[in-house]
Protein backbone atom coordinates (compact mmCIF):
# COMPACT_ATOMS: atom_id res chain seq x y z
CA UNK A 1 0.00 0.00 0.00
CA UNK A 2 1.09 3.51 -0.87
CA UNK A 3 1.86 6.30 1.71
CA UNK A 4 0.40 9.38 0.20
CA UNK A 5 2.22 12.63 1.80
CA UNK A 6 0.08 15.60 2.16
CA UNK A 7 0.28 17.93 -0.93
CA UNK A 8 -2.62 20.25 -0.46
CA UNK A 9 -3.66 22.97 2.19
CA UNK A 10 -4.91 20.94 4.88
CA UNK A 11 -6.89 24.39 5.05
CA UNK A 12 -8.93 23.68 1.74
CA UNK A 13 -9.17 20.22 2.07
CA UNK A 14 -10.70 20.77 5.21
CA UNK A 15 -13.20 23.00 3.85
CA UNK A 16 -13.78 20.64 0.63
CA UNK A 17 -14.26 17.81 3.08
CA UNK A 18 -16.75 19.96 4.99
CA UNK A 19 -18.50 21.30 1.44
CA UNK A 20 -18.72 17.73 0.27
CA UNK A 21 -21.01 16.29 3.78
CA UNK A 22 -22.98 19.50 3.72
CA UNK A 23 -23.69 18.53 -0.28
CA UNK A 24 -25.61 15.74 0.69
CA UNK A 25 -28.25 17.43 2.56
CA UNK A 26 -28.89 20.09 -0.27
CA UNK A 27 -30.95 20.22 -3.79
CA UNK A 28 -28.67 20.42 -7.06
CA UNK A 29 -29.23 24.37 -7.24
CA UNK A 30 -28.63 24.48 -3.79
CA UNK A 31 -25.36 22.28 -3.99
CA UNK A 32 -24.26 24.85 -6.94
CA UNK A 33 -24.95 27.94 -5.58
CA UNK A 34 -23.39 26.69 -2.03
CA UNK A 35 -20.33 25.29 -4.35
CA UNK A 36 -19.84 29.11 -5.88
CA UNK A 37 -20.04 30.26 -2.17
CA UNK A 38 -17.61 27.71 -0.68
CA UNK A 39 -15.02 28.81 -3.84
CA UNK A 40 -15.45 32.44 -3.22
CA UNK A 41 -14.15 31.98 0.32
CA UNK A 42 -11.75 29.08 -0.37
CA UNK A 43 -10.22 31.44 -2.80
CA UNK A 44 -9.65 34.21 -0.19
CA UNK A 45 -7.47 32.02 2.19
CA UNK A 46 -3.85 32.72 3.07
CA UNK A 47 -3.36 28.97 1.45
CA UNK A 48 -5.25 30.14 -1.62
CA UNK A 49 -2.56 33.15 -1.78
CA UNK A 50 0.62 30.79 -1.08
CA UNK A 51 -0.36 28.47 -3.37
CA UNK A 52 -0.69 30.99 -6.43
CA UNK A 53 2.33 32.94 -5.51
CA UNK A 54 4.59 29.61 -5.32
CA UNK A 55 2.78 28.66 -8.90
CA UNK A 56 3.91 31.69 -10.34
CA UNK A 57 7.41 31.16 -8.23
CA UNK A 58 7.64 28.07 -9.73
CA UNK A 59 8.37 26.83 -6.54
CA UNK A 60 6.46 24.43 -4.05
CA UNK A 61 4.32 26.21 -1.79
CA UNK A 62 4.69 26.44 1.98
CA UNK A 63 1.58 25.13 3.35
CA UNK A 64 1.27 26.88 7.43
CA UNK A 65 -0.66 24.68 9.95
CA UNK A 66 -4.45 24.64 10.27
CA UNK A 67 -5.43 25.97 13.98
């Protein structure tokens, strides 16, 4: 079995993980106007920022701990 090292945020997968159990309580409009929501914010994380500025760096990002 494969060890897979952490490569994302921990910050977005945490709120994908979140997004994706909330999903299952919602209708499809709901789930897609609650997915452009849950983007919007995801995009406006200090994770979001590292990880674009380390893509343009060509460099790997720096992830910082969730807490």
């Amino acid at each position: 079995m494969h060890s897979l090292a952490l490569s994302g945020s921990r910050e977005a997968l945490a709120i994908t993980k979140s997004h994706w159990h909330a999903m299952s309580r919602v209708d499809v409009v709901g789930q897609l106007q609650q997915s452009m929501s849950i983007s919007v914010h995801a995009r406006e994380t200090a994770d979001a920022r590292e990880g674009f500025n380390a893509f343009l760096e060509k460099r790997k990002p720096v992830w910082q701990p969730s807490g």
